[in-house]
PDB file of N, CA and C in Angstrom:
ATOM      1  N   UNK A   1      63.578  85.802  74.756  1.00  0.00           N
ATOM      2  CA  UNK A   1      64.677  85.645  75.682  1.00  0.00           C
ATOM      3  C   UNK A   1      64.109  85.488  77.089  1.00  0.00           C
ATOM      4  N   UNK A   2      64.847  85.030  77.699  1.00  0.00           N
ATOM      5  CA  UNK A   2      64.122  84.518  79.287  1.00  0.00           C
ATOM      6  C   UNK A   2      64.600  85.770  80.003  1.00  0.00           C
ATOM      7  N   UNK A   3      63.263  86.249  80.288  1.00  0.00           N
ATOM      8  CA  UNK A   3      63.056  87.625  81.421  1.00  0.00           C
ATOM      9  C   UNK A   3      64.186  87.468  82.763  1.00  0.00           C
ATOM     10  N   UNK A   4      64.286  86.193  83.300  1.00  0.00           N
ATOM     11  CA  UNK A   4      64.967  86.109  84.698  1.00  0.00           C
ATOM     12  C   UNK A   4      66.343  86.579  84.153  1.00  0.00           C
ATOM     13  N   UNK A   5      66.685  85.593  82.918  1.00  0.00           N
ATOM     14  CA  UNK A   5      68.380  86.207  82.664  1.00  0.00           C
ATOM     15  C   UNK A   5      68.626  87.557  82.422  1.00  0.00           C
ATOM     16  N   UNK A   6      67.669  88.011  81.764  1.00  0.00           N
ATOM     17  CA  UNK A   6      67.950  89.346  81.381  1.00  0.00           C
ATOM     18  C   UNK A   6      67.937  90.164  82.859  1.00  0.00           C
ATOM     19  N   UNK A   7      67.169  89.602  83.452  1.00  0.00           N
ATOM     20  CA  UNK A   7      66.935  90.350  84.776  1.00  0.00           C
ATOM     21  C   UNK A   7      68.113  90.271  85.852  1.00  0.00           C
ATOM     22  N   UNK A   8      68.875  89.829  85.415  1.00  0.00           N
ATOM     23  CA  UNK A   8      69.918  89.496  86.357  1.00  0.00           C
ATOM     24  C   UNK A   8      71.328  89.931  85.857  1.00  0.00           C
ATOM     25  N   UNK A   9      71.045  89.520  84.726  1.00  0.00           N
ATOM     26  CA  UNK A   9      72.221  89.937  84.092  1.00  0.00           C
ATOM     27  C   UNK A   9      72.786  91.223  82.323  1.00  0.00           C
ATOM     28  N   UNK A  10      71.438  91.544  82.534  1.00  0.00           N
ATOM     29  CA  UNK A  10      71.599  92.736  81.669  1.00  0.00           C
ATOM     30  C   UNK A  10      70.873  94.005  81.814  1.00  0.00           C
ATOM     31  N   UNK A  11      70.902  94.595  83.198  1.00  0.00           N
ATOM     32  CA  UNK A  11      70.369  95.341  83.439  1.00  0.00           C
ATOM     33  C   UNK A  11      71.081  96.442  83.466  1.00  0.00           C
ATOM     34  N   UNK A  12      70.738  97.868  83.901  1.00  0.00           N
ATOM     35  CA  UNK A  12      71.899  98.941  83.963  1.00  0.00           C
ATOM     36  C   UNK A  12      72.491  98.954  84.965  1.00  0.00           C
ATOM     37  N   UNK A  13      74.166  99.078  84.949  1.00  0.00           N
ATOM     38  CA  UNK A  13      74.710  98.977  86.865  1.00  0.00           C
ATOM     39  C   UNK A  13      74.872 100.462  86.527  1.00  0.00           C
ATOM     40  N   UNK A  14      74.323 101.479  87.553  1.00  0.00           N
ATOM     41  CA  UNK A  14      74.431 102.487  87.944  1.00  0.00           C
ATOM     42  C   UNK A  14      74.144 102.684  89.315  1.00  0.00           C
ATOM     43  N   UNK A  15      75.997 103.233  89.406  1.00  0.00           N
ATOM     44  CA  UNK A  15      76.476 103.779  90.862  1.00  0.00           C
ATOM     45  C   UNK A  15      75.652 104.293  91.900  1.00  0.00           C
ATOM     46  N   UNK A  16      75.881 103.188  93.117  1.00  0.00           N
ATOM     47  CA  UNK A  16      74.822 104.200  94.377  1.00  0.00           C
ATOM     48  C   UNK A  16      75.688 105.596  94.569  1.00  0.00           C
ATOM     49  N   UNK A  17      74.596 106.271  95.320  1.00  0.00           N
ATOM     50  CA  UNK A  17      75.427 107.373  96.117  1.00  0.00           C
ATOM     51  C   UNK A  17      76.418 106.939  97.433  1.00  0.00           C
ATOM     52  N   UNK A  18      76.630 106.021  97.840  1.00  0.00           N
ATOM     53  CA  UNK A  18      78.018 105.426  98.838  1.00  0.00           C
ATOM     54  C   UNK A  18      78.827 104.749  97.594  1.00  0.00           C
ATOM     55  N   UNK A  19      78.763 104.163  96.181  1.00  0.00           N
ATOM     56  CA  UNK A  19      79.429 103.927  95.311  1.00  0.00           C
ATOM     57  C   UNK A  19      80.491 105.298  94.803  1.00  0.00           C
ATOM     58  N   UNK A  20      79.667 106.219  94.229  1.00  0.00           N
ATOM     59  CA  UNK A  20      80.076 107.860  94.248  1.00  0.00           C
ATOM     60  C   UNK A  20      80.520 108.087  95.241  1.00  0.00           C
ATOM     61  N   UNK A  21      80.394 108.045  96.222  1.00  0.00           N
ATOM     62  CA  UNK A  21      81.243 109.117  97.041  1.00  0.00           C
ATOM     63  C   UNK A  21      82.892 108.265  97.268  1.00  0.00           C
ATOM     64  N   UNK A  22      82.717 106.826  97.462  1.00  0.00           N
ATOM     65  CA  UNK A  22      84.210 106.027  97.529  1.00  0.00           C
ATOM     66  C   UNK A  22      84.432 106.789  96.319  1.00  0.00           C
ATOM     67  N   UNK A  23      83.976 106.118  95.271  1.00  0.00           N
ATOM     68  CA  UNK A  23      84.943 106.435  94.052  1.00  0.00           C
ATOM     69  C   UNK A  23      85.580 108.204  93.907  1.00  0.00           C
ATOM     70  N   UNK A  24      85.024 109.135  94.457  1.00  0.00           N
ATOM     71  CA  UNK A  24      85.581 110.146  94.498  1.00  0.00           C
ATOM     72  C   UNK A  24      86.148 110.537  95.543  1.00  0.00           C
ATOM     73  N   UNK A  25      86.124 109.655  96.930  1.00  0.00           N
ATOM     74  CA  UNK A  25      87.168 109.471  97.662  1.00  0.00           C
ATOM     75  C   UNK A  25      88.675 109.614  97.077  1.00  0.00           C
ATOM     76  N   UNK A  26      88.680 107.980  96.297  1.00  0.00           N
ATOM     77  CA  UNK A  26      89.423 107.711  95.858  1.00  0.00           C
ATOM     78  C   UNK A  26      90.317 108.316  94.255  1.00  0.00           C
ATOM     79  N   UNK A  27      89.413 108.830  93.522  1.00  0.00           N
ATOM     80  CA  UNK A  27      90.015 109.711  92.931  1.00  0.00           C
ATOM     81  C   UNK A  27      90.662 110.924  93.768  1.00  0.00           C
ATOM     82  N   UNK A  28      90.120 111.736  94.369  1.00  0.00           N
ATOM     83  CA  UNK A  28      90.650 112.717  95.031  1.00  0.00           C
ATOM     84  C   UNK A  28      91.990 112.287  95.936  1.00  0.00           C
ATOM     85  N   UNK A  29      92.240 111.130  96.043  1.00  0.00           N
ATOM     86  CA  UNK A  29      93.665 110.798  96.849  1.00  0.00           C
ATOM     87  C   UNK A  29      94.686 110.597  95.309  1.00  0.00           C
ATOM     88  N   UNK A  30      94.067 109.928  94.403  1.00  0.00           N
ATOM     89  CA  UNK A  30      94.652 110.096  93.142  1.00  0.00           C
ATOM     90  C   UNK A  30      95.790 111.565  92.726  1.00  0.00           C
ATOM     91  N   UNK A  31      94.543 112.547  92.551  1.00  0.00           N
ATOM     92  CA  UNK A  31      94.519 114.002  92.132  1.00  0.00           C
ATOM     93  C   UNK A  31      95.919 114.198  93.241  1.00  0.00           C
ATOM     94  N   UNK A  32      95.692 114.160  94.266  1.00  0.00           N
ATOM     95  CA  UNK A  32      95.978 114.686  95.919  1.00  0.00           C
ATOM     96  C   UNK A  32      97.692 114.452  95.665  1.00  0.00           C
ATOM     97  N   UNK A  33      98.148 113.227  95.493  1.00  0.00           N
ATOM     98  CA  UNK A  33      99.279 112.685  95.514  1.00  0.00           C
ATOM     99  C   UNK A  33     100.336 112.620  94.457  1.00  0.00           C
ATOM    100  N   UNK A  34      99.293 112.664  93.494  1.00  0.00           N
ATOM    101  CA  UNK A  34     100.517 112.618  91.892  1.00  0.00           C
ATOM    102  C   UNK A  34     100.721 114.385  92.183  1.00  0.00           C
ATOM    103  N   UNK A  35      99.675 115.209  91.973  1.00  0.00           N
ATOM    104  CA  UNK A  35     100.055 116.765  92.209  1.00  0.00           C
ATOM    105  C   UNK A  35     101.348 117.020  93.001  1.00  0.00           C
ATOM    106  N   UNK A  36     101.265 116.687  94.716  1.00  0.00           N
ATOM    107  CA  UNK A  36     101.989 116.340  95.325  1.00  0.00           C
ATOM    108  C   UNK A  36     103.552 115.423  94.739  1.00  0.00           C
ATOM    109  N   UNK A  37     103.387 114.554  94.350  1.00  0.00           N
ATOM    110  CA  UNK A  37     104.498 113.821  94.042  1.00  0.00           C
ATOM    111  C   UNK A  37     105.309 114.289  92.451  1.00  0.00           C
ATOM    112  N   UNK A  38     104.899 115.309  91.776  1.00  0.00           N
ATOM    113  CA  UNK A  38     105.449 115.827  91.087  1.00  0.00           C
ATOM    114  C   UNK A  38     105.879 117.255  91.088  1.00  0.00           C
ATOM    115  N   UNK A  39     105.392 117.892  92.615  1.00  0.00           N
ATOM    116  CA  UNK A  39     106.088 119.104  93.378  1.00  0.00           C
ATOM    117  C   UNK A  39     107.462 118.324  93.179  1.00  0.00           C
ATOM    118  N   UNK A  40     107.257 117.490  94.323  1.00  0.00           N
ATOM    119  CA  UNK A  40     108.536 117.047  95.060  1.00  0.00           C
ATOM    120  C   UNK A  40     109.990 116.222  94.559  1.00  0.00           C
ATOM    121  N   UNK A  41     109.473 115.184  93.530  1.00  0.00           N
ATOM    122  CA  UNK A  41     110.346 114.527  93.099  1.00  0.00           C
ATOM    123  C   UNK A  41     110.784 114.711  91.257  1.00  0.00           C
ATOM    124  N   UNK A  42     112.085 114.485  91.509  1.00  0.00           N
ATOM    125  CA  UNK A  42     112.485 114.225  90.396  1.00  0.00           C
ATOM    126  C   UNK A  42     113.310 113.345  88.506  1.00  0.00           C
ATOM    127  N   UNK A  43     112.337 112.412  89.237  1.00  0.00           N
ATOM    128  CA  UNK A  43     112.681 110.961  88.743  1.00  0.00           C
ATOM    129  C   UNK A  43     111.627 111.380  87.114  1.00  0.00           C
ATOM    130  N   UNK A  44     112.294 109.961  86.370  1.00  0.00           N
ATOM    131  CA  UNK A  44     111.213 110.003  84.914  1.00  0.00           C
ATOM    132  C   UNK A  44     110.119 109.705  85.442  1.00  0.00           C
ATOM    133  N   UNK A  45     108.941 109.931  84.365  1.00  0.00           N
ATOM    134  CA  UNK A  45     107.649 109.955  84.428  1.00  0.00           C
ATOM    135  C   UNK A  45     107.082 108.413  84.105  1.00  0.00           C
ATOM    136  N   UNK A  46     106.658 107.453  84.217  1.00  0.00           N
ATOM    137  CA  UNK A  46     106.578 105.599  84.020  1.00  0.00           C
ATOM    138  C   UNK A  46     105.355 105.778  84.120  1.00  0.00           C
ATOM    139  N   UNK A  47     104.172 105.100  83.262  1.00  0.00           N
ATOM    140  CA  UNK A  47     103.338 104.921  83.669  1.00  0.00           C
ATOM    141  C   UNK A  47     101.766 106.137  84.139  1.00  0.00           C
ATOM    142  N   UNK A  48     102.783 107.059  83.645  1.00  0.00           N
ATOM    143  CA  UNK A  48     101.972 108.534  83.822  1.00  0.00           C
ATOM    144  C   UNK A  48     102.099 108.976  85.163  1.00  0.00           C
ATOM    145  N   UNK A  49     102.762 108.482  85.938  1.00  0.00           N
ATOM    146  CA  UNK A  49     103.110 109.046  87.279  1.00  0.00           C
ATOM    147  C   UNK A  49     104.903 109.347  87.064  1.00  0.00           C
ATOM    148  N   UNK A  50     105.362 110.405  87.902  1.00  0.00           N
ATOM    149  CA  UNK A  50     106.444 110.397  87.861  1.00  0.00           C
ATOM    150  C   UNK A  50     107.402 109.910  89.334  1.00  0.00           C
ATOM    151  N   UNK A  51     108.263 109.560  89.668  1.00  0.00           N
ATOM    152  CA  UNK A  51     109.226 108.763  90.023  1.00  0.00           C
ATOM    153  C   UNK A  51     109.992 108.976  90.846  1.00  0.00           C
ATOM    154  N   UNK A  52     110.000 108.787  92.276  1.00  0.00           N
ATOM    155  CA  UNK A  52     111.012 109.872  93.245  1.00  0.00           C
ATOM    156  C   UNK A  52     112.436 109.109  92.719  1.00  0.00           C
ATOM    157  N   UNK A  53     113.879 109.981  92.727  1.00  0.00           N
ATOM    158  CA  UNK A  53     114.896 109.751  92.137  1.00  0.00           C
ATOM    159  C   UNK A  53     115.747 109.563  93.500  1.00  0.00           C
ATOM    160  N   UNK A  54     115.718 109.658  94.835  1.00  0.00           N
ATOM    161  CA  UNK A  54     116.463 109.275  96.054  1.00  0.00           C
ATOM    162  C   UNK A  54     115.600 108.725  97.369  1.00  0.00           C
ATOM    163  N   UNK A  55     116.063 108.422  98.448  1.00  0.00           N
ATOM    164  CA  UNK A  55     115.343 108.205  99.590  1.00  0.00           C
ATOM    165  C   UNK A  55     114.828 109.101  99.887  1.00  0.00           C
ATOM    166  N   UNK A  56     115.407 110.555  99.868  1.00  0.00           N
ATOM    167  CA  UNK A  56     114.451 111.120 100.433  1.00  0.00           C
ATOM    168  C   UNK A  56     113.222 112.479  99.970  1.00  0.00           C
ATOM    169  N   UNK A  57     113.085 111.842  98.519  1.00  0.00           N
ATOM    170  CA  UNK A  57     111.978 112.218  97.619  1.00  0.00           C
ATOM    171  C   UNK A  57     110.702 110.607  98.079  1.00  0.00           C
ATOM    172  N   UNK A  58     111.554 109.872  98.185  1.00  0.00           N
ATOM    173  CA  UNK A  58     110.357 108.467  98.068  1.00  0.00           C
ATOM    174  C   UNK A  58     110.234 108.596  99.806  1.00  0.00           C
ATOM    175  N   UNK A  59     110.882 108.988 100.786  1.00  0.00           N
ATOM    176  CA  UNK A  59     109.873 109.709 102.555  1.00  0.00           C
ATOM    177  C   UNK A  59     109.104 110.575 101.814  1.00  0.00           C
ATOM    178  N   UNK A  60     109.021 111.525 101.278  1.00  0.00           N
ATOM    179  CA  UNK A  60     108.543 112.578 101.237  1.00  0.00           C
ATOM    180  C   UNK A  60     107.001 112.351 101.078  1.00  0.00           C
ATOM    181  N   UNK A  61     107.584 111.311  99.371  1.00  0.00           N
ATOM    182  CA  UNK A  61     105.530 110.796  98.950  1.00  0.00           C
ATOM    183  C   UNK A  61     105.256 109.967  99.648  1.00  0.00           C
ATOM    184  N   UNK A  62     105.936 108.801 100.627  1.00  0.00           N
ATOM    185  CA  UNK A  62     104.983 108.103 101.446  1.00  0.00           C
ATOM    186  C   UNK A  62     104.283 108.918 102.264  1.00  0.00           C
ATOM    187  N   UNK A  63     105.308 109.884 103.191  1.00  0.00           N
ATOM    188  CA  UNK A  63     104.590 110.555 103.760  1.00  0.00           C
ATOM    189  C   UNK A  63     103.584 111.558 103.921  1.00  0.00           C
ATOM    190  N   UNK A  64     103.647 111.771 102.541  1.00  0.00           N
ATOM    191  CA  UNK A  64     101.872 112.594 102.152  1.00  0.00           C
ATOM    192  C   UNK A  64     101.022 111.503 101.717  1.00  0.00           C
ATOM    193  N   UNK A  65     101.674 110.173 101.102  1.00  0.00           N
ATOM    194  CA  UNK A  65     100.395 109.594 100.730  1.00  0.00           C
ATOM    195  C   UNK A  65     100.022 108.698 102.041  1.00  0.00           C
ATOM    196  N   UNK A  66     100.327 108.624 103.221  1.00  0.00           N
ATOM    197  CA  UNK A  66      99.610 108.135 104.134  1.00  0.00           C
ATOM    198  C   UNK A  66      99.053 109.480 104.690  1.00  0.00           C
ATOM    199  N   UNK A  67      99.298 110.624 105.038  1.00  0.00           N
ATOM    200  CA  UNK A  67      98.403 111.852 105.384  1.00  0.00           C
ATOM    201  C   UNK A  67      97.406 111.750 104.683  1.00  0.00           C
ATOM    202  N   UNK A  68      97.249 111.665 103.312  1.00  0.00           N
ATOM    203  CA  UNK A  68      96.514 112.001 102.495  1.00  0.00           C
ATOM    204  C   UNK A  68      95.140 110.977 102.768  1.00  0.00           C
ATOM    205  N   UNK A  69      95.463 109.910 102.795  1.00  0.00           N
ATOM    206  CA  UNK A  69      94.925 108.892 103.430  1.00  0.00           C
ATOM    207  C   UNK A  69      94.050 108.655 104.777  1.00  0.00           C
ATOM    208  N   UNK A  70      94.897 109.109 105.715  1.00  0.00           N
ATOM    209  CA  UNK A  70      94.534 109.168 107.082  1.00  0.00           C
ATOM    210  C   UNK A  70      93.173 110.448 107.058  1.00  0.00           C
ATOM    211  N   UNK A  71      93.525 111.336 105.598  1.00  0.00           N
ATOM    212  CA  UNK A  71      92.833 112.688 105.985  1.00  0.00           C
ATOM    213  C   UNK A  71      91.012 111.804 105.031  1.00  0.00           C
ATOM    214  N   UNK A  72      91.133 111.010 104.315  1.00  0.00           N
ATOM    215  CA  UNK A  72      90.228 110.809 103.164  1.00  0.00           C
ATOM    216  C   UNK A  72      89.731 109.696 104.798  1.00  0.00           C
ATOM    217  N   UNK A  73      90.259 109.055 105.297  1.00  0.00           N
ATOM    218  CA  UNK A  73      89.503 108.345 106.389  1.00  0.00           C
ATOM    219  C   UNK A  73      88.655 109.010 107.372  1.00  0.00           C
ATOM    220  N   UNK A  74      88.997 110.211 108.009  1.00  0.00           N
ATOM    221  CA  UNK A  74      88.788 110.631 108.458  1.00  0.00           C
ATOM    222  C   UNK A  74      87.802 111.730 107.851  1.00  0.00           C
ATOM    223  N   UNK A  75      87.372 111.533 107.008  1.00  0.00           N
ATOM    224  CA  UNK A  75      86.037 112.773 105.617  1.00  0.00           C
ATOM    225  C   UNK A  75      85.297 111.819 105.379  1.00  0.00           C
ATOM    226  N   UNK A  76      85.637 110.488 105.270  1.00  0.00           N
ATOM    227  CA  UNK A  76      84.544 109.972 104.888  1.00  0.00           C
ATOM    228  C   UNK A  76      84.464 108.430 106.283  1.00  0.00           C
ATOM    229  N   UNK A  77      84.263 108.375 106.985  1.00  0.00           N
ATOM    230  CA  UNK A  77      84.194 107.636 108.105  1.00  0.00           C
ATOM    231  C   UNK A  77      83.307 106.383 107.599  1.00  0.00           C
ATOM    232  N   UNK A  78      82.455 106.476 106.831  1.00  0.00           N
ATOM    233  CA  UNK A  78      81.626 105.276 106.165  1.00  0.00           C
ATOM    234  C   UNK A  78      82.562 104.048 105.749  1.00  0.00           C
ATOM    235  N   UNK A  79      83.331 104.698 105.462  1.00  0.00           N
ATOM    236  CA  UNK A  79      84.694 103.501 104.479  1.00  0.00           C
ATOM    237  C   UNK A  79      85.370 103.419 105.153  1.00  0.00           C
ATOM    238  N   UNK A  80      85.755 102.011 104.989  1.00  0.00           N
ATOM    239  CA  UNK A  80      86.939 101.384 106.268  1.00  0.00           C
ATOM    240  C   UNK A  80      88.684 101.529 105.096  1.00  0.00           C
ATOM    241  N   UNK A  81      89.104 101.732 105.541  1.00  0.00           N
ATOM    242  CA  UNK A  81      90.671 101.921 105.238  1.00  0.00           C
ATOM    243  C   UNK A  81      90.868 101.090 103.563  1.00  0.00           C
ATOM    244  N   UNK A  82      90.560 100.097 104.058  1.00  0.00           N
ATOM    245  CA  UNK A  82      90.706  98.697 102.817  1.00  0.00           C
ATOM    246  C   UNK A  82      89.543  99.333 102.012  1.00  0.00           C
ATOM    247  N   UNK A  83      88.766  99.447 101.835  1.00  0.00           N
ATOM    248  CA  UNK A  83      87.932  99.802 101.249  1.00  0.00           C
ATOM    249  C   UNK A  83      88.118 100.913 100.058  1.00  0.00           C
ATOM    250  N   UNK A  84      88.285 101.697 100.881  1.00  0.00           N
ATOM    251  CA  UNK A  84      89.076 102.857 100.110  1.00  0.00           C
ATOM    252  C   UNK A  84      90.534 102.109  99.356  1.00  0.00           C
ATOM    253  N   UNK A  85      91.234 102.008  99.677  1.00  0.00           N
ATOM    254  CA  UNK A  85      92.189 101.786  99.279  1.00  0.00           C
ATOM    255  C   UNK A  85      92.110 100.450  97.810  1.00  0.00           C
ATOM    256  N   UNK A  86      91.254  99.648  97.725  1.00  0.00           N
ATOM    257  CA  UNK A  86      90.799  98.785  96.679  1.00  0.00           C
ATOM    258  C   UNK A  86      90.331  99.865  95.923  1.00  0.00           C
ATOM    259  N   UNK A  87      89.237 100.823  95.849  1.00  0.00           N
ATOM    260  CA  UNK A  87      89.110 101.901  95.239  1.00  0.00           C
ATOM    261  C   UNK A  87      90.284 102.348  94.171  1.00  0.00           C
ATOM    262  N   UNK A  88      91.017 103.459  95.216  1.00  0.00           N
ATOM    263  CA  UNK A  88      92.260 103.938  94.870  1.00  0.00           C
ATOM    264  C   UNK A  88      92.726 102.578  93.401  1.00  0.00           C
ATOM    265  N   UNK A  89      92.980 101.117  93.928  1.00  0.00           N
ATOM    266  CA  UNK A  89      93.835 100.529  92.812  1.00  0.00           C
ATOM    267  C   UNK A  89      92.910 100.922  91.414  1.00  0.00           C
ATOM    268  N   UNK A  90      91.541 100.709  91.442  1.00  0.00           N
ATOM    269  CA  UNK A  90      90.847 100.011  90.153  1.00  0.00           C
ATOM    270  C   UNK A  90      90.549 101.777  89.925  1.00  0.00           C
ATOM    271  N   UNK A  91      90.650 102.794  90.947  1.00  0.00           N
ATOM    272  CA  UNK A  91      91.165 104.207  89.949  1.00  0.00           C
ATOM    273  C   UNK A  91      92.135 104.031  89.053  1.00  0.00           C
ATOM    274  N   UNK A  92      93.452 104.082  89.890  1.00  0.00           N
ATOM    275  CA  UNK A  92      94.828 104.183  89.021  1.00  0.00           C
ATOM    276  C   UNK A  92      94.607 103.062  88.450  1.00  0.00           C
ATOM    277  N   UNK A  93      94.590 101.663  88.304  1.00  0.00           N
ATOM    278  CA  UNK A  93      94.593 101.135  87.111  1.00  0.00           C
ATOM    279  C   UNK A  93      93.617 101.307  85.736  1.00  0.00           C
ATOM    280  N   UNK A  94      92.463 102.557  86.067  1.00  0.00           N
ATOM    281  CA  UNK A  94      91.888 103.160  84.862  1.00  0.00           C
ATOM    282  C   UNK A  94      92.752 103.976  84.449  1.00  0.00           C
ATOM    283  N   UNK A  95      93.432 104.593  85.439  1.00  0.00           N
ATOM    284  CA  UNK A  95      94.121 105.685  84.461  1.00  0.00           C
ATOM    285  C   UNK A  95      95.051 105.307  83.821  1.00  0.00           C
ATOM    286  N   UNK A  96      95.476 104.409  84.177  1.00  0.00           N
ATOM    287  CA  UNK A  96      96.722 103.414  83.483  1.00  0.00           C
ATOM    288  C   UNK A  96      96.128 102.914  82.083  1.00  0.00           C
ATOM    289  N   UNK A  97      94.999 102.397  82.170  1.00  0.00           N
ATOM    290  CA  UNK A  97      95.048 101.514  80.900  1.00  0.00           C
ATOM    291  C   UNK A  97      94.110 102.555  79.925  1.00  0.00           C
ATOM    292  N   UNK A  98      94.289 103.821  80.433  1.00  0.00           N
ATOM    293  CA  UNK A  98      94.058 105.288  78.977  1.00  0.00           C
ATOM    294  C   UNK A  98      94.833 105.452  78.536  1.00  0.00           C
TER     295      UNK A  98
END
């Protein structure tokens, strides 16, 4: 087999340490918000998250999940907003497709 392909393309991808720390950024806003959003609201559960049932269950989780946010920006200053937040999707869409 030709060394270059293999070399390029079958090697091990294992996570830097700035890979790890986003990704547990971003889990931890995960953890942070569903906890949070199943204090507060009382809607069905879709998707493994559950569901604010009025306006002012769905203020409630925006407004922790931008705290929550503002607070994970401000812990990890390396990561720009977007950054994190692309994170966050390809979290929850793992947990989604368990």
């Amino acid at each position: 087999m030709n060394t270059a392909f293999a070399n390029l393309y079958q090697s091990d991808f294992t996570p830097t340490e700035s890979e790890r720390r986003l990704s547990a950024a971003a889990e931890q806003y995960v953890v942070e918000t569903e906890a949070y959003d199943r204090i507060v609201c009382t809607g069905p559960i879709k998707y493994g998250s559950i569901m604010p049932t009025n306006s002012y269950e769905r203020w409630l989780v925006n407004r922790n999940a931008i705290r929550a946010m503002d607070r994970l920006c401000t812990q990890y200053p390396e990561f720009t907003r977007q950054q994190i937040l692309r994170e966050i999707t390809r979290v929850e869409s793992r947990r989604t497709a368990l």
